[in-house]
Protein backbone atom coordinates (compact mmCIF):
# COMPACT_ATOMS: atom_id res chain seq x y z
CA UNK A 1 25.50 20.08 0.17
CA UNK A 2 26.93 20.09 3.76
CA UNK A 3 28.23 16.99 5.30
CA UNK A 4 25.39 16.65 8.00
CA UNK A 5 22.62 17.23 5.26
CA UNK A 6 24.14 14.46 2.97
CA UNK A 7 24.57 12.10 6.53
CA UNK A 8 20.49 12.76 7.16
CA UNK A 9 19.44 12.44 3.65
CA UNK A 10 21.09 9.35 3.56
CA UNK A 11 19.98 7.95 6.92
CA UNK A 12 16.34 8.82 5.41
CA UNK A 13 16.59 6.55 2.54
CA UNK A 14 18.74 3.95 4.39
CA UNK A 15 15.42 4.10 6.79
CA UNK A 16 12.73 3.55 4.28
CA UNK A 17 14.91 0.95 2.57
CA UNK A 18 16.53 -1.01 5.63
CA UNK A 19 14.49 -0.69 8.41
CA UNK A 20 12.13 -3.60 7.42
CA UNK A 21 14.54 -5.53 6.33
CA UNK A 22 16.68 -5.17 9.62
CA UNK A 23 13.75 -5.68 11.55
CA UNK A 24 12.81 -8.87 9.70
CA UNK A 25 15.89 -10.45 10.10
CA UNK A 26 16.61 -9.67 13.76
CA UNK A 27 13.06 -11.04 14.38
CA UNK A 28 13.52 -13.99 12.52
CA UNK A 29 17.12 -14.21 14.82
CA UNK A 30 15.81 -13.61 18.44
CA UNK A 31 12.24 -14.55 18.19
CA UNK A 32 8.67 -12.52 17.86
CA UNK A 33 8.74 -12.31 21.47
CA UNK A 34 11.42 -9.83 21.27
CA UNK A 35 9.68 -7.69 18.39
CA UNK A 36 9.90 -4.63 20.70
CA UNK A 37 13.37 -5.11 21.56
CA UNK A 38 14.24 -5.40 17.84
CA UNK A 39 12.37 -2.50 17.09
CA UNK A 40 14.13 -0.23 20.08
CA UNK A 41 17.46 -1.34 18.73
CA UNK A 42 16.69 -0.85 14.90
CA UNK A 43 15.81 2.75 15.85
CA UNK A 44 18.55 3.13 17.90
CA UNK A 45 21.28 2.18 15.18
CA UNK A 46 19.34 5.09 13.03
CA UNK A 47 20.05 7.53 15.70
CA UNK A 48 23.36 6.47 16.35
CA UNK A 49 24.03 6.48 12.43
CA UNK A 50 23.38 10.04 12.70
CA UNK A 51 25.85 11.14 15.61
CA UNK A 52 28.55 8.94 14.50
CA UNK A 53 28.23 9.44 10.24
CA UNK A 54 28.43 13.05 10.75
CA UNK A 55 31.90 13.23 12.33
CA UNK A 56 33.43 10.07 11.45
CA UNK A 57 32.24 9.58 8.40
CA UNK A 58 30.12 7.23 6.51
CA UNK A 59 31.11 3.97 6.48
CA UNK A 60 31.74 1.81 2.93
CA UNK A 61 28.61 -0.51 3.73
CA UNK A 62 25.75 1.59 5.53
CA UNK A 63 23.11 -1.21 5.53
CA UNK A 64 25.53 -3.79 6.75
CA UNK A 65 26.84 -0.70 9.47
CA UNK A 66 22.85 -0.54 10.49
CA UNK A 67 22.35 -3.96 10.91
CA UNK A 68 25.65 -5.03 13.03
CA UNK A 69 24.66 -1.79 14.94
CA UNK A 70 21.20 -3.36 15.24
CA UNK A 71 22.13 -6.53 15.86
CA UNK A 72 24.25 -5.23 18.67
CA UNK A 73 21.94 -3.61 20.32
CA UNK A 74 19.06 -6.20 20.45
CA UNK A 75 21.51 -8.25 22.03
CA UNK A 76 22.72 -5.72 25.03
CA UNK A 77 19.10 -5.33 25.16
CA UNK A 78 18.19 -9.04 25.64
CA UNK A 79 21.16 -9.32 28.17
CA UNK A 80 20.06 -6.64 30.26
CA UNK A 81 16.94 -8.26 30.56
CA UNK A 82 18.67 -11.68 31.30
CA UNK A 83 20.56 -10.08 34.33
CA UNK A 84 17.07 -9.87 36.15
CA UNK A 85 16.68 -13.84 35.88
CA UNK A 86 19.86 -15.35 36.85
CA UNK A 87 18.74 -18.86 35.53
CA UNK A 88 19.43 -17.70 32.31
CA UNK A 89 22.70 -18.13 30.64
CA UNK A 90 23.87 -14.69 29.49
CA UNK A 91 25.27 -13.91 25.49
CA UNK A 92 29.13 -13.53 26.02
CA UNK A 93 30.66 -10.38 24.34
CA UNK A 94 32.24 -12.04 21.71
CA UNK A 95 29.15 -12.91 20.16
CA UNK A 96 27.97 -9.19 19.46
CA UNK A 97 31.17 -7.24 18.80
CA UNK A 98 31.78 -9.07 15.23
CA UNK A 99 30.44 -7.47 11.85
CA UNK A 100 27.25 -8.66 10.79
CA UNK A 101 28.35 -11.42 7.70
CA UNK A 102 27.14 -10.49 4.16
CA UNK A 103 23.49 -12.50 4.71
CA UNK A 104 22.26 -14.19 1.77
CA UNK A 105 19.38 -12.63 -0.31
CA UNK A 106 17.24 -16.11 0.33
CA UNK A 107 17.49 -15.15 4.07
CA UNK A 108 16.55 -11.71 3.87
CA UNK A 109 13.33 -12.55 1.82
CA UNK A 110 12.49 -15.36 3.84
CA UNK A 111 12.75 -13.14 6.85
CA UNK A 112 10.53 -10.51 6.00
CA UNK A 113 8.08 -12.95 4.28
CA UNK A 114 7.46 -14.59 7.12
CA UNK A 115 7.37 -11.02 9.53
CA UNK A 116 4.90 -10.07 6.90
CA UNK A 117 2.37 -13.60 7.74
CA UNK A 118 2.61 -12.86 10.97
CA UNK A 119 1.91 -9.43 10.72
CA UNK A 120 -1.15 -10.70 8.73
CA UNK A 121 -2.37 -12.79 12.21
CA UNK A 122 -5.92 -13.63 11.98
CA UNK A 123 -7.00 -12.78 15.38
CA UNK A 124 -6.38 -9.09 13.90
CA UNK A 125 -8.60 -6.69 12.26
CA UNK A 126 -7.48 -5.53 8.44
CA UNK A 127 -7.08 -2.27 9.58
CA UNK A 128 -4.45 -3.53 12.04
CA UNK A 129 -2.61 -5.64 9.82
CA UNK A 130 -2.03 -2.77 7.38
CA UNK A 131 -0.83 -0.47 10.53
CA UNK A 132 1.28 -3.03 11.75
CA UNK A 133 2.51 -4.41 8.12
CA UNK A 134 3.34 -0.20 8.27
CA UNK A 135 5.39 0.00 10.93
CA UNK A 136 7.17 -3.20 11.25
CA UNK A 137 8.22 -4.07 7.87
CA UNK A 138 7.82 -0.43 5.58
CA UNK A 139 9.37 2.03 8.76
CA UNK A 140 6.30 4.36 8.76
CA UNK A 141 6.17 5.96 12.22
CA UNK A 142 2.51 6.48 14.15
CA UNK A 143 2.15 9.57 12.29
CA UNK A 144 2.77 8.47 9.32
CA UNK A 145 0.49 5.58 9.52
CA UNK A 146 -2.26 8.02 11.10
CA UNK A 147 -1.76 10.02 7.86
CA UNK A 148 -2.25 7.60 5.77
CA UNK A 149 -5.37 5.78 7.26
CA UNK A 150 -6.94 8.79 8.34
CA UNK A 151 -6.87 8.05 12.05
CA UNK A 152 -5.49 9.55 15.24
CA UNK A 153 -2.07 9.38 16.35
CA UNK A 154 -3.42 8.28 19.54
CA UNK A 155 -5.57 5.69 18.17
CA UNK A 156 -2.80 4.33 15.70
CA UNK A 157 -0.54 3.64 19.28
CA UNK A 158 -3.15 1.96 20.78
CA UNK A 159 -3.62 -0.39 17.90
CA UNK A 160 -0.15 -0.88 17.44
CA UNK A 161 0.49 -1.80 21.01
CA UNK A 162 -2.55 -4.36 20.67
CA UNK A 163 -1.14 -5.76 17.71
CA UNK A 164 2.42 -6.12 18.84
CA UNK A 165 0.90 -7.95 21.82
CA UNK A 166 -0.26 -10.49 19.26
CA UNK A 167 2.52 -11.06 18.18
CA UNK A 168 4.67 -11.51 20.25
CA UNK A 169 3.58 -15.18 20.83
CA UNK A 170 2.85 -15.79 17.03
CA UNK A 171 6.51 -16.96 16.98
CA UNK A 172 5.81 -20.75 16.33
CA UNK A 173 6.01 -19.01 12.51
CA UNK A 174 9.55 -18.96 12.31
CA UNK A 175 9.42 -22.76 13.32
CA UNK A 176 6.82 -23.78 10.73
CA UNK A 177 7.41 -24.83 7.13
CA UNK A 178 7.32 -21.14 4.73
CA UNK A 179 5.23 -23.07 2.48
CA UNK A 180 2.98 -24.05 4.68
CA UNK A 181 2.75 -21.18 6.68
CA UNK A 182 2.18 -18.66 3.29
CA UNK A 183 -0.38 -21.56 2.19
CA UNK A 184 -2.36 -20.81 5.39
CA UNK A 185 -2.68 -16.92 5.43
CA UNK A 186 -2.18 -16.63 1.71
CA UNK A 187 -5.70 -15.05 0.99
CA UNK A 188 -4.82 -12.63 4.00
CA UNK A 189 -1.45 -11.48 2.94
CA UNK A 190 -3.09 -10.77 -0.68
CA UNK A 191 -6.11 -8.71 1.07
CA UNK A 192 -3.76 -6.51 3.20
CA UNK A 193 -1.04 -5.84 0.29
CA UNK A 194 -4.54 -5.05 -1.87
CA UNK A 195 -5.57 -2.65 0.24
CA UNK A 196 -2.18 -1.39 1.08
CA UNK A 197 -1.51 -0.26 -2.77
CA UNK A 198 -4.75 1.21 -2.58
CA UNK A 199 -4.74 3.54 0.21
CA UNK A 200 -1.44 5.05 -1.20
CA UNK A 201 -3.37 5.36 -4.83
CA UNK A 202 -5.92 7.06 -3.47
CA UNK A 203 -4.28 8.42 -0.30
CA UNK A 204 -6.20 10.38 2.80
CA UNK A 205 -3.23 12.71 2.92
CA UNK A 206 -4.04 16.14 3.41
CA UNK A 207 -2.40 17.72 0.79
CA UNK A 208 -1.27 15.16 -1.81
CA UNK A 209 -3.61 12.39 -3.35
CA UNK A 210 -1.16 9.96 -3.75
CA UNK A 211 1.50 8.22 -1.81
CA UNK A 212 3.57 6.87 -3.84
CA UNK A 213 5.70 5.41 -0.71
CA UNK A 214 3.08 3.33 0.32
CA UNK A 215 2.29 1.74 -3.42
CA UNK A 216 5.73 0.69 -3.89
CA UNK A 217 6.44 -0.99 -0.36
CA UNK A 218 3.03 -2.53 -1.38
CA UNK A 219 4.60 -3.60 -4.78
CA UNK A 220 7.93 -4.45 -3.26
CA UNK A 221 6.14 -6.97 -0.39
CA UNK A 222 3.47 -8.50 -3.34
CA UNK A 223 7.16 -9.13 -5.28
CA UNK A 224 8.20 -11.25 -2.32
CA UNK A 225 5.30 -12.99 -1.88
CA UNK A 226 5.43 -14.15 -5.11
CA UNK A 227 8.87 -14.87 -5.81
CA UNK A 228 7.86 -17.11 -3.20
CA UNK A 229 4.60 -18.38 -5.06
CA UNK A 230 5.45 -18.44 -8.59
CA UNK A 231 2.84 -20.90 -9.33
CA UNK A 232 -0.16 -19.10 -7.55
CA UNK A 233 -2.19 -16.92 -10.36
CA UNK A 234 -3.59 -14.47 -7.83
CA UNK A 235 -0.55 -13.33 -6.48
CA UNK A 236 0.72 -12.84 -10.15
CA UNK A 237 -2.29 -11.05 -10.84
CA UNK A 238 -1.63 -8.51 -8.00
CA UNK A 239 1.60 -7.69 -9.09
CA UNK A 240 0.22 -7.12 -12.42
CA UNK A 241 -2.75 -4.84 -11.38
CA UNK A 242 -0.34 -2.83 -9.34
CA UNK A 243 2.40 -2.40 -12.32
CA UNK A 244 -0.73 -1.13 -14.43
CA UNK A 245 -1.89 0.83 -11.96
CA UNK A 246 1.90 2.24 -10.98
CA UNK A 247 2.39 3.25 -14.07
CA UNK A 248 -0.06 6.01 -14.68
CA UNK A 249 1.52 7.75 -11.71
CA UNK A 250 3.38 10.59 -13.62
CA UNK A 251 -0.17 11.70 -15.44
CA UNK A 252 -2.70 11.38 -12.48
CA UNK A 253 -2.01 15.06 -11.19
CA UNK A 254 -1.32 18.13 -12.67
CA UNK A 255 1.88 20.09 -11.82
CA UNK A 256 0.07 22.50 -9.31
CA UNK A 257 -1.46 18.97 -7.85
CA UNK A 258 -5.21 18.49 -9.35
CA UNK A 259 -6.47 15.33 -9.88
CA UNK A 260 -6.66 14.42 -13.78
CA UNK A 261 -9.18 12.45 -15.01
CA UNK A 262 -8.72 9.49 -17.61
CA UNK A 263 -9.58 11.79 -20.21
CA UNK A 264 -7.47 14.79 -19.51
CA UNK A 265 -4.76 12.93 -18.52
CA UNK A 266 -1.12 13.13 -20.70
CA UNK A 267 -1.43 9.26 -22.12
CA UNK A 268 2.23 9.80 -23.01
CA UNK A 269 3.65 10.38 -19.92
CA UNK A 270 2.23 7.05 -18.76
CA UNK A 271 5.22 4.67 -18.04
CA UNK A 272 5.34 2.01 -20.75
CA UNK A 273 8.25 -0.02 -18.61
CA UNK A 274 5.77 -0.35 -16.19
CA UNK A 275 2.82 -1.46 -18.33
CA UNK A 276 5.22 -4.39 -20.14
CA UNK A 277 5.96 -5.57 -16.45
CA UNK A 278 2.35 -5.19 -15.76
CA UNK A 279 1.84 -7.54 -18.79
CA UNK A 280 4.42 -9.82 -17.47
CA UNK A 281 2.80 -11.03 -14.60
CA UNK A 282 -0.66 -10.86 -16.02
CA UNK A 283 -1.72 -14.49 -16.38
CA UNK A 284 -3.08 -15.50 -19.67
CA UNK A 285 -6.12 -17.08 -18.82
CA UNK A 286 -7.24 -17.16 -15.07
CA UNK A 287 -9.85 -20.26 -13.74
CA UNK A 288 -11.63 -19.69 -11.17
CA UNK A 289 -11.68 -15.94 -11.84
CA UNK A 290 -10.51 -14.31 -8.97
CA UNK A 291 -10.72 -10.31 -7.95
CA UNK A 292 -7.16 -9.32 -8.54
CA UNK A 293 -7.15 -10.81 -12.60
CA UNK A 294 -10.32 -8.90 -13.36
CA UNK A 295 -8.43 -5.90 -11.89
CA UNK A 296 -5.92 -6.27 -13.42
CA UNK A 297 -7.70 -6.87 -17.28
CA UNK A 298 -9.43 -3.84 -16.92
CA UNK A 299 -6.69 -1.62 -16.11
CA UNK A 300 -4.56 -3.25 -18.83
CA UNK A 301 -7.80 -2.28 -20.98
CA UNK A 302 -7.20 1.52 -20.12
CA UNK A 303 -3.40 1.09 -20.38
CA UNK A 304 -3.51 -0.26 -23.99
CA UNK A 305 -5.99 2.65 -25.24
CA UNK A 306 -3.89 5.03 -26.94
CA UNK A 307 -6.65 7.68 -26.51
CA UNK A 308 -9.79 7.75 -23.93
CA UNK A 309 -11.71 7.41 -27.18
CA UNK A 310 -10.42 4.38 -27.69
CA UNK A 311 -11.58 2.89 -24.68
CA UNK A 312 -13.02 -0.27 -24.74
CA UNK A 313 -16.30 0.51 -22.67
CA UNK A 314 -18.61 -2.21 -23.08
CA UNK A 315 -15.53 -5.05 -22.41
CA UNK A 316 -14.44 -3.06 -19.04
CA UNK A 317 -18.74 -2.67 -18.01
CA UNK A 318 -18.72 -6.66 -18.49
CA UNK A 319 -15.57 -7.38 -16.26
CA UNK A 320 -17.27 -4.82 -13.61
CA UNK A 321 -20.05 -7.32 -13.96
CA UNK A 322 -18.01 -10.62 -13.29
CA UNK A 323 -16.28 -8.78 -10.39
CA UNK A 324 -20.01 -8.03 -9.09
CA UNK A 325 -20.78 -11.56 -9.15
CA UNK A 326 -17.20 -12.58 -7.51
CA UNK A 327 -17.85 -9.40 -4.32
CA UNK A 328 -21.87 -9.20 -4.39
CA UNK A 329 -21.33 -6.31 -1.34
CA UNK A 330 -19.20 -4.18 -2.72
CA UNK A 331 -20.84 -0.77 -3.50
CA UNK A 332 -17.45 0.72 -4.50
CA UNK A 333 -17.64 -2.13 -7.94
CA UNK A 334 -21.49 -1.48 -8.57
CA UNK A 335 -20.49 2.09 -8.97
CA UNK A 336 -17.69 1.64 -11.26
CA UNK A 337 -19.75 -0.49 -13.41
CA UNK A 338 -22.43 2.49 -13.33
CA UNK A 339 -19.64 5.02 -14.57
CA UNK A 340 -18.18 2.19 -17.32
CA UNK A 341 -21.73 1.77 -18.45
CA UNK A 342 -21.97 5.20 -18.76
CA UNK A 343 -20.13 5.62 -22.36
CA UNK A 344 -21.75 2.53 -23.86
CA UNK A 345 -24.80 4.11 -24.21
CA UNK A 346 -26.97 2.53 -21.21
CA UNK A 347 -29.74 5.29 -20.96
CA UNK A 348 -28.52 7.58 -18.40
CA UNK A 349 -31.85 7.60 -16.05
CA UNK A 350 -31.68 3.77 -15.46
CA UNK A 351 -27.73 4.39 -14.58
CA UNK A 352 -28.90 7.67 -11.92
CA UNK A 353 -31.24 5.12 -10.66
CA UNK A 354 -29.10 2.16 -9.87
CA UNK A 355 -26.67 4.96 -8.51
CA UNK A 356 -29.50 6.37 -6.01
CA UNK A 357 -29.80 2.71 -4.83
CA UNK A 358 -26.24 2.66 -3.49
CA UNK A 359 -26.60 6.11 -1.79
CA UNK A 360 -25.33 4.08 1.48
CA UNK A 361 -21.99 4.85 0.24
CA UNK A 362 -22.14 8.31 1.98
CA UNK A 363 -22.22 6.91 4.97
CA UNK A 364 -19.67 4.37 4.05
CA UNK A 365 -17.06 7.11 4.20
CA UNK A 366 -17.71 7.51 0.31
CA UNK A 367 -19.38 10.61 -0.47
CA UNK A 368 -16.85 11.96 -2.52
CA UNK A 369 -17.10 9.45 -5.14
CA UNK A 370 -20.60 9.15 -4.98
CA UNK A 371 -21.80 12.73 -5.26
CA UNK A 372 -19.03 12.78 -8.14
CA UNK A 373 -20.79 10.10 -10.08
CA UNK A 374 -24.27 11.76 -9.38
CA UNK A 375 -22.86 15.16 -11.18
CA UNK A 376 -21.06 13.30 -14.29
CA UNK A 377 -24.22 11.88 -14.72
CA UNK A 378 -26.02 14.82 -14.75
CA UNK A 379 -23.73 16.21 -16.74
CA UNK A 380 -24.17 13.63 -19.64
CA UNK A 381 -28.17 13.68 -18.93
CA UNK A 382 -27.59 17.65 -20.19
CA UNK A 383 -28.50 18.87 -16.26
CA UNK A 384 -26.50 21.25 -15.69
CA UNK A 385 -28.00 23.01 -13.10
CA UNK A 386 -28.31 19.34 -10.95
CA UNK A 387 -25.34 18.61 -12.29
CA UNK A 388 -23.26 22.15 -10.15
CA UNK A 389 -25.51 21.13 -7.10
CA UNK A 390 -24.03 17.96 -7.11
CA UNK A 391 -20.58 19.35 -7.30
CA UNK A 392 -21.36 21.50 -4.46
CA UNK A 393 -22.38 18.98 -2.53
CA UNK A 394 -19.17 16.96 -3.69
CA UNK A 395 -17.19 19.46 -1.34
CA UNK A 396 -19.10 17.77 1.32
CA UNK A 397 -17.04 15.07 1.64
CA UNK A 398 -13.45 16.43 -0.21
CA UNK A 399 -10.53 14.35 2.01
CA UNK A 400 -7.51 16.16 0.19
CA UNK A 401 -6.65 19.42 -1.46
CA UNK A 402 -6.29 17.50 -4.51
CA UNK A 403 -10.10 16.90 -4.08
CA UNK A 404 -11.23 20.07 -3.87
CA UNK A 405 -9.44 21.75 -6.71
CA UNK A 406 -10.91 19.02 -8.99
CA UNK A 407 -14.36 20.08 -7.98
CA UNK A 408 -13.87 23.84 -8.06
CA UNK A 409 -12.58 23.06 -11.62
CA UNK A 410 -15.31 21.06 -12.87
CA UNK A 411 -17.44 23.73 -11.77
CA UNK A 412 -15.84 26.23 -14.09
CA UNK A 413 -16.12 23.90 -16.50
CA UNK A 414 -19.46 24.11 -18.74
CA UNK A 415 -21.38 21.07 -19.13
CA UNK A 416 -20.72 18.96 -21.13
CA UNK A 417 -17.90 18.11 -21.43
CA UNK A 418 -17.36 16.64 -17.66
């Protein structure tokens, strides 16, 4: 491979894998109030990487390279900006021409642990948390982050420039106690790490349905958190729900990228490392039950059936019925119970009914999944004809290519089997 293409390849991975962590550090080093200036100078060490590496070669450390670079920067940066207000004491040049020190790994997590509460600040929406969460701490640029969500570029910079404004005076979190701080916005940080594993699961993408990207830096944050909270079940939970979930990666698509459903998918290909870590960090017993542990038992239920027919139905439809009791409004877990309860022999025509009564689902920006429940109930029912108008309506609402191929294949497929 040529020299430049191993230098970019390199500064690509370097950039998923540093670029939080740089920009945690320097934040937790100059203040929140300079988040912008951190993030200019962070992208700016990138770009240099990529000039200098090329022709010079690269360097023995890279990530300690990015961050003196980084750290360099921020601090030209700063001084410029203290030249306009003389009552300020400028940074001599000694401070910012020395190698950035090896920095303890207690440091690093601390830093991004506490970016990541105050990228979790409650005067903003859960929508901006994840973007920001995105940006500042994973490196996903605004189209990235537009990908992912499903938005417009346009609309993803506006929020992000909101957001930063927020935080920029949310600094007093470097000066408060980490304990107390994570104790404060620790229901938060588990909500927006939640949905962050889930919107790479299921991703918006055009062309692929998962990202894996995003459920790993979801994984990787929920690990810091909790390294930080060993004591606190829920967090424990998380982690455990996302190993079991993580782990069916390699069998969820097809090689020419179709969705595969429980049943078709390759039970051996499933990664078994991943389900003992998942099992790990599962709590034995969990009082009060909370959203993550019920999760989490159900996918260990599907993780520990050696075949779909093995499936232990009627335990999974009673979980789906605690978790309805713990989130009363969510749709998305009244339908999952429907399609659980749907292979313990409920009759079918009570199950089509309780499904009609959370048609608001389509306009909930959940079509797909509805309309896809509709026809695998038809399908069992032995309507076959209802069944194929369902999965023509199913293309309705397809978000991915993934999607659609896993409707144009069920309706090749005879019914049963769905």
């Amino acid at each position: 491979m040529p020299e430049y293409m191993v230098t970019h390849t390199l500064a690509d991975r370097l950039f998923r894998e540093q670029s939080g962590i740089i920009t945690a550090v320097l934040v937790h080093r100059f203040g929140a109030a300079h988040l912008d200036t951190v993030l200019d100078a962070m992208q700016d060490a990138f770009e240099a990487a990529l000039r200098r590496w090329r022709f010079w070669g690269i360097p023995d450390n890279p990530a300690a390279w990015l961050m003196t670079v980084a750290r360099n920067n921020a601090i030209n940066r700063i001084n410029r900006d203290k030249k306009r207000r003389p009552d300020h004491h400028l940074t001599g040049a000694q401070e910012y021409v020395t190698p950035e020190p090896a920095l303890p790994d207690v440091f690093v997590q601390d830093s991004q642990l506490r970016l990541l509460l105050i990228c979790c600040h409650p005067e903003l929406s859960e929508k901006s948390r994840i973007m920001i969460t995105l940006a500042v701490l994973c490196g996903f640029g605004t189209a990235e982050i537009a990908g992912a969500l499903l938005m417009q570029k346009e609309a993803v910079k506006k929020s992000l420039t909101r957001a930063k404004a927020v935080l920029r005076n949310a600094g007093r979190l470097f000066e408060t106690p980490l304990v107390e701080s994570l104790a404060a916005r620790r229901n938060t940080v588990h909500t927006v790490l939640y949905l962050l594993f889930n919107e790479g699961y299921k991703t918006t993408r055009g062309t692929s349905g998962i990202s894996k990207e995003l459920c790993f830096e979801a994984m990787r944050l929920t690990k810091i958190v909790y390294d930080y909270d060993t004591g606190n079940r829920e967090a424990a939970a998380l982690l455990a729900l996302q190993f079991f979930n993580a782990a069916r990666f390699p069998a969820r698509m097809s090689t020419d990228g179709e969705w595969l459903t429980l049943e078709e998918q390759d039970r051996s290909r499933w990664n078994e490392v991943l389900i003992r870590e998942g099992f790990y960090y599962l709590p034995k017993q969990q009082e009060p039950l909370n959203r993550y542990y019920l999760e989490a038992l159900i996918a260990s239920i599907h993780c520990t059936a050696r075949f779909f027919s093995e499936t232990n139905w009627p335990q999974i439809a009673v979980l789906y019925q605690a978790l309805e009791q713990l989130v009363p409004a969510s749709d998305v877990i009244a339908l999952n119970r429907i399609i659980a309860e749907s292979y313990t022999g409920t009759a079918t025509q009570d199950l089509l009914d309780r499904l009609d009564a959370l048609r608001s689902l389509v306009a909930d920006g959940k079509g797909f999944e509805w309309t896809m429940a509709r026809a695998h109930l038809l399908c069992k029912s032995g309507a076959g004809d209802a069944r194929n108008n369902a999965l023509q309506q199913a293309l309705e609402y397809v978000r991915t290519t993934a999607d659609r191929q896993l409707v144009l294949r069920k309706l090749e497929e005879r019914c049963p089997p769905f």
